[in-house]
Protein backbone atom coordinates (compact mmCIF):
# COMPACT_ATOMS: atom_id res chain seq x y z
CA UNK A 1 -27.89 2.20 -6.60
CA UNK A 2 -27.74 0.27 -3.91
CA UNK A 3 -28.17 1.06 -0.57
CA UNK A 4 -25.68 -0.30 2.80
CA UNK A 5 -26.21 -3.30 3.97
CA UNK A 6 -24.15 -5.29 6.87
CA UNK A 7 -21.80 -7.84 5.80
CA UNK A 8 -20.29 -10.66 7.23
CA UNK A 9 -16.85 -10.38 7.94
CA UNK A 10 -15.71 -13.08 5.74
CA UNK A 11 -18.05 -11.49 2.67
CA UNK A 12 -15.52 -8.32 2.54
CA UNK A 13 -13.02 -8.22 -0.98
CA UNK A 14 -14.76 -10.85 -2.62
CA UNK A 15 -16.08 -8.70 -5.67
CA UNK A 16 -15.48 -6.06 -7.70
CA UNK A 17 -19.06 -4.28 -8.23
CA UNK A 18 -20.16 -1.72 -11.09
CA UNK A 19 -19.53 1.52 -11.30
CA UNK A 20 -22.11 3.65 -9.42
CA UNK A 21 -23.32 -0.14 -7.12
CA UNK A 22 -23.08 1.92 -4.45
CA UNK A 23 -23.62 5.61 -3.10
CA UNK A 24 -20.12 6.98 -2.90
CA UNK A 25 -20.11 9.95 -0.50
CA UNK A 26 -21.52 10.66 2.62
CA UNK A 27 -21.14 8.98 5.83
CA UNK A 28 -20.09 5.38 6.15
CA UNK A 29 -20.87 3.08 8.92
CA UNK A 30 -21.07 -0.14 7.53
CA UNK A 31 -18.15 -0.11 5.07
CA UNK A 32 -16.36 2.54 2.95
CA UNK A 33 -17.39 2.27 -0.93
CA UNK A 34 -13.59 2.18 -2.14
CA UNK A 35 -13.64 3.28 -6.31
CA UNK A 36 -11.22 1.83 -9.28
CA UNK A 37 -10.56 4.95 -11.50
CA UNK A 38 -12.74 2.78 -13.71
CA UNK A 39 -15.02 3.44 -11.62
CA UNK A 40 -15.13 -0.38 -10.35
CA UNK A 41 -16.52 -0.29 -6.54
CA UNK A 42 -14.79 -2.50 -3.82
CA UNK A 43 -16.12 -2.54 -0.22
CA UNK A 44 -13.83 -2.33 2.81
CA UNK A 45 -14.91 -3.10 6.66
CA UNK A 46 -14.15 0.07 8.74
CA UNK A 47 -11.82 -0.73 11.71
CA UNK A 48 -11.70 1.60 14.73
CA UNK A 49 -8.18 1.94 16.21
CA UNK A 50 -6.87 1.03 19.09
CA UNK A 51 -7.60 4.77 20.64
CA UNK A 52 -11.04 4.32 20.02
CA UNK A 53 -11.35 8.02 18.45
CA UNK A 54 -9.87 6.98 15.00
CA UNK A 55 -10.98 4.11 12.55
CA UNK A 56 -9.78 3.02 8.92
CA UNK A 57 -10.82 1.22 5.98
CA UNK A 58 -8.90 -1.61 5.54
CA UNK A 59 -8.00 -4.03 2.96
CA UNK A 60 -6.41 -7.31 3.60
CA UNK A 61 -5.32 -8.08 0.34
CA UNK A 62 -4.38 -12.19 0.96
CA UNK A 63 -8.11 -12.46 1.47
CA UNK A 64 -9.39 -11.12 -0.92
CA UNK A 65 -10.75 -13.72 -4.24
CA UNK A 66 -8.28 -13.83 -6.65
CA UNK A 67 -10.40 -12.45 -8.91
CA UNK A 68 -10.46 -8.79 -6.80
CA UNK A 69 -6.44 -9.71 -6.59
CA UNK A 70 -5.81 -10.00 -9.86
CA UNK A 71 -8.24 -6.81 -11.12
CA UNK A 72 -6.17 -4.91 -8.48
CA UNK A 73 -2.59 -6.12 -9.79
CA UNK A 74 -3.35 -5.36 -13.15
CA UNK A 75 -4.22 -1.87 -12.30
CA UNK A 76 -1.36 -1.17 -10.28
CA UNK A 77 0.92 -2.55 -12.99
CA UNK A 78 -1.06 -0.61 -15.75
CA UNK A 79 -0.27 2.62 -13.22
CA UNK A 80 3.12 1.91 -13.30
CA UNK A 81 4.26 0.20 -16.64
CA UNK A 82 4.78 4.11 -17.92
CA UNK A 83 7.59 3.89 -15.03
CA UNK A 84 9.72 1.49 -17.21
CA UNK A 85 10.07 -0.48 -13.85
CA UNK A 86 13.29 -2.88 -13.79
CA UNK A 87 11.91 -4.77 -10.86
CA UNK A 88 9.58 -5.14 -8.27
CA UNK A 89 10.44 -5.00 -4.23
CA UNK A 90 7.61 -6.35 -2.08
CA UNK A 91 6.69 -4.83 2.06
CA UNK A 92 6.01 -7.53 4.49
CA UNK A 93 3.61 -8.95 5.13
CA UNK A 94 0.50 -8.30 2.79
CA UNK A 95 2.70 -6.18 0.35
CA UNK A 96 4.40 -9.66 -0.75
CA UNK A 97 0.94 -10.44 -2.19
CA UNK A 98 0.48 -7.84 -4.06
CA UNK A 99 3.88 -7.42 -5.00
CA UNK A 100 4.17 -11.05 -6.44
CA UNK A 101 1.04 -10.67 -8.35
CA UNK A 102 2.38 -7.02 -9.76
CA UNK A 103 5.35 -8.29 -11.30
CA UNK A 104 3.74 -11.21 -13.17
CA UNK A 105 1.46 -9.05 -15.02
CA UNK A 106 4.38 -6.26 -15.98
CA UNK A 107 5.93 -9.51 -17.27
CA UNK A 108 8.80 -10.02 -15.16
CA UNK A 109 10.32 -13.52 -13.85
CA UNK A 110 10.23 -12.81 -10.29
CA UNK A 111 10.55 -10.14 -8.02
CA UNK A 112 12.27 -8.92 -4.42
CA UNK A 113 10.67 -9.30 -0.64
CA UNK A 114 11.35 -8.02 2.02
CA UNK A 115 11.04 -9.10 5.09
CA UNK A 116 10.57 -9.09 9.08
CA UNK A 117 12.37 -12.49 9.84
CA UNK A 118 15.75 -12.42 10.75
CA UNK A 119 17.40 -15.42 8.29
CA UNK A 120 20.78 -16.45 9.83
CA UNK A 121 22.63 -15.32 7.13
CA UNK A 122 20.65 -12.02 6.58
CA UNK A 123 23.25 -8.57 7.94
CA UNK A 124 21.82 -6.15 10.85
CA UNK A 125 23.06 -3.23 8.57
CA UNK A 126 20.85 -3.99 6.13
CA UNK A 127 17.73 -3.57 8.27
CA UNK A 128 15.91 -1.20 9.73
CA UNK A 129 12.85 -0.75 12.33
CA UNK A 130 9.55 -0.96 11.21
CA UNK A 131 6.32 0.04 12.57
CA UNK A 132 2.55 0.04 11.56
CA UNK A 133 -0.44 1.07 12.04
CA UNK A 134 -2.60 -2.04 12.52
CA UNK A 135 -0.02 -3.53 14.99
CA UNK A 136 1.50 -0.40 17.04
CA UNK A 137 2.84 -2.57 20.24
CA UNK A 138 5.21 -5.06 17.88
CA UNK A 139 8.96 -4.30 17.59
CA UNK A 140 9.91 -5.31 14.00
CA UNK A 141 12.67 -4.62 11.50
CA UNK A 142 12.61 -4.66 8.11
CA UNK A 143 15.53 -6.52 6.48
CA UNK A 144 16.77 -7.42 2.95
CA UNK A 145 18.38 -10.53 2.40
CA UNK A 146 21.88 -9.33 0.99
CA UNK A 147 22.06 -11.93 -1.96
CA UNK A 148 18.85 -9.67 -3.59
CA UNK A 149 21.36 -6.62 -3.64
CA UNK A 150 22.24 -7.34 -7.14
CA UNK A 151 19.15 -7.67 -8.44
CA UNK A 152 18.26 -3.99 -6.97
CA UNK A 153 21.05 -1.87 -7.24
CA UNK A 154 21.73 -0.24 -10.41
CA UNK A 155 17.90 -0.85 -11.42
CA UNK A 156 14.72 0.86 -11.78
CA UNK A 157 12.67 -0.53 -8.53
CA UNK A 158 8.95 -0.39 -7.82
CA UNK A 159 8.78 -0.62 -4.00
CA UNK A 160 5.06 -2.06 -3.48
CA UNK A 161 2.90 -2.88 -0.58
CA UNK A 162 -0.67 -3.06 -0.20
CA UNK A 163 -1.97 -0.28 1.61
CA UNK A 164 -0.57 3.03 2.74
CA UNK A 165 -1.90 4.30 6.87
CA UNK A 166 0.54 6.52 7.94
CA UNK A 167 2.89 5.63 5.09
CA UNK A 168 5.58 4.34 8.38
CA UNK A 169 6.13 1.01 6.62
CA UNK A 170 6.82 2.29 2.97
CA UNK A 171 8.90 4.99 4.19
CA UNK A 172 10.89 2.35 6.15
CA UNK A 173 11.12 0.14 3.00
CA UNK A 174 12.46 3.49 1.29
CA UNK A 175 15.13 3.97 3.93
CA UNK A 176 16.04 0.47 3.72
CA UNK A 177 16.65 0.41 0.13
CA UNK A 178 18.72 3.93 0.42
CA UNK A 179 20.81 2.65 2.92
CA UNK A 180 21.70 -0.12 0.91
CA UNK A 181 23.09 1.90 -1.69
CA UNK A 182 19.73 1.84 -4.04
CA UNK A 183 20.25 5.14 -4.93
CA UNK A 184 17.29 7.50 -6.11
CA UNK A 185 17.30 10.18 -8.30
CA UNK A 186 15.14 13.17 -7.86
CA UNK A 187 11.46 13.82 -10.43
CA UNK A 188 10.14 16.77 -11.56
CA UNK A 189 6.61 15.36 -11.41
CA UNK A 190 4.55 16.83 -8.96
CA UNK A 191 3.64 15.47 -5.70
CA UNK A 192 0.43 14.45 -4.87
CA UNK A 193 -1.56 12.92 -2.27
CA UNK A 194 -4.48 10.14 -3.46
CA UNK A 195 -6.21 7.68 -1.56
CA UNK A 196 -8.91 5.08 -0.88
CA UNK A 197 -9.81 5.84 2.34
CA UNK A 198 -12.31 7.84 4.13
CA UNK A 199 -12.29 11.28 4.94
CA UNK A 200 -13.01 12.44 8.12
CA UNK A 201 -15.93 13.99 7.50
CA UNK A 202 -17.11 10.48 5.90
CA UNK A 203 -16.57 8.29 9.53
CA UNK A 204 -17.85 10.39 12.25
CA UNK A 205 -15.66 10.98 14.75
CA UNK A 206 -12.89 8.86 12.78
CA UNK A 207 -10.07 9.47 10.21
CA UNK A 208 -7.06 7.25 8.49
CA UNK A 209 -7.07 5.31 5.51
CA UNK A 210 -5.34 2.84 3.52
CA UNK A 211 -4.98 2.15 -0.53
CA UNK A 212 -3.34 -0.19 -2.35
CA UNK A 213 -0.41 1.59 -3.83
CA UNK A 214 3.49 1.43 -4.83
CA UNK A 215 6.32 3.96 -4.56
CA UNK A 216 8.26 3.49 -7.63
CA UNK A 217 12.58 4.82 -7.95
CA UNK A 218 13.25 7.24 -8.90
CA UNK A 219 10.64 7.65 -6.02
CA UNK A 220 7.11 9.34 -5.68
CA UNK A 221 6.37 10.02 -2.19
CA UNK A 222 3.20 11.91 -0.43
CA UNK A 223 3.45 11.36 3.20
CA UNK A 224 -0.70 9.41 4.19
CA UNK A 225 -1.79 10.99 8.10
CA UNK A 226 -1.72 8.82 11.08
CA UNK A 227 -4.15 9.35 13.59
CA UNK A 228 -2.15 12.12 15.40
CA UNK A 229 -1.81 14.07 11.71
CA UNK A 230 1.67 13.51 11.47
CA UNK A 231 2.82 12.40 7.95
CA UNK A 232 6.33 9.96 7.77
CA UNK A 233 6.85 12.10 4.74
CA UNK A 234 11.13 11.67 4.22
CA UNK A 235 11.55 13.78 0.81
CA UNK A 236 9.02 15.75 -1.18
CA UNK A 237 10.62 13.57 -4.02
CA UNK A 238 8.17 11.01 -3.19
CA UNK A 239 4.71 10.31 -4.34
CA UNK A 240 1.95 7.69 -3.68
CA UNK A 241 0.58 5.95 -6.71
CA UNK A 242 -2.59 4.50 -5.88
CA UNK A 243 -5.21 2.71 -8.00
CA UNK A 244 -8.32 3.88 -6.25
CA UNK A 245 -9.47 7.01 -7.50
């Protein structure tokens, strides 16, 4: 096992290690030991938030090799190929990444983003605001480019983005989809509530998290804590499916 080590900023989501590289509890200082339910081990940088008190492991997935890309789309679309998933939507900005790479290995031709730039042709009804974590002080919205609505409506849509915080920007992408007539049907399965991030009690002084993950229709939702502890948690229909164990 091996022990922590600093890294260089650019060295972070380069490689996937073994299972057990790395001690995986306790506290982390250096960077949070994030584990494939293979038991794979991918190191994230910890970030500390804007208030100071809080901090998350984060994962910027259009940095990462393509190797560590491509082993974490073909987990995600191994998670949800049960799902018999139509197609696949994509969140802005990172989301699109992962999103892309998700729907090539379920097979499909292409798949749907959305987006934060306002196209001249795009509709103000078909938008709504956005917010995130990582950038608190931008106004956004979230809009779908109406000639996609075909491709969506009627089918069986994996909403995907990268990472889940405080689950605002998924939960926006749910809205968005719902108020364009997307309708979702209600599940019997269980909610639950899985991550990749650290616990509190594993960054001292610090919570918040973020895991690569997809909310799939009919939709899986567990609501992720922001810093505050409030959860953007819209319907208990809805349940994270995340790839780290």
């Amino acid at each position: 096992m091996t022990t922590a080590t600093e890294m260089a900023p650019h060295d972070f989501w380069q490689e996937l290690h073994p299972p057990g590289t790395f001690a995986g509890n306790g506290e982390f200082t250096s960077f949070y030991v994030a584990v494939l339910e293979d038991g794979r081990q991918l190191r994230l940088p910890i970030r500390v938030l804007a208030d100071g008190d809080h901090a998350l492991a984060s994962l910027i997935v259009n940095q990462a090799s393509f190797a560590v890309l491509d082993a974490l789309a073909e987990s995600l679309a191994e998670k949800i190929s049960s799902m018999r998933i139509d197609v696949v939507a994509g969140l802005p900005t990172l989301g699109l990444t992962l999103a892309a790479a998700v729907a090539q290995k379920l097979g499909h031709d292409r798949y749907v983003p959305l987006g934060t730039s306002r196209k001249f042709w795009y509709r103000d009804e078909l938008s709504v605001a956005l917010s995130s974590i990582t950038t608190p002080t931008q106004q956004k919205r979230l809009y779908i480019d109406p000639r996609m609505l075909p491709l969506l409506q009627g089918r069986r849509v994996a909403l995907i983005d990268d990472v889940i915080s405080s689950g605002a920007s998924i939960v926006a992408g749910l809205h968005l989809l719902t108020g364009c007539d997307i309708e979702f049907s209600s599940s019997e399965r269980p909610c639950c509530n899985r991550s990749a991030g650290a616990k509190a009690s594993q960054l001292p002084g610090r919570n918040g998290s973020r895991a690569p993950s997809a909310s799939s229709q009919p939709p899986f939702w567990s609501g992720m804590p922001e810093a505050s502890g409030r959860h953007h948690q819209p319907d208990a229909r809805y349940e994270v499916c995340s790839i780290f164990a």
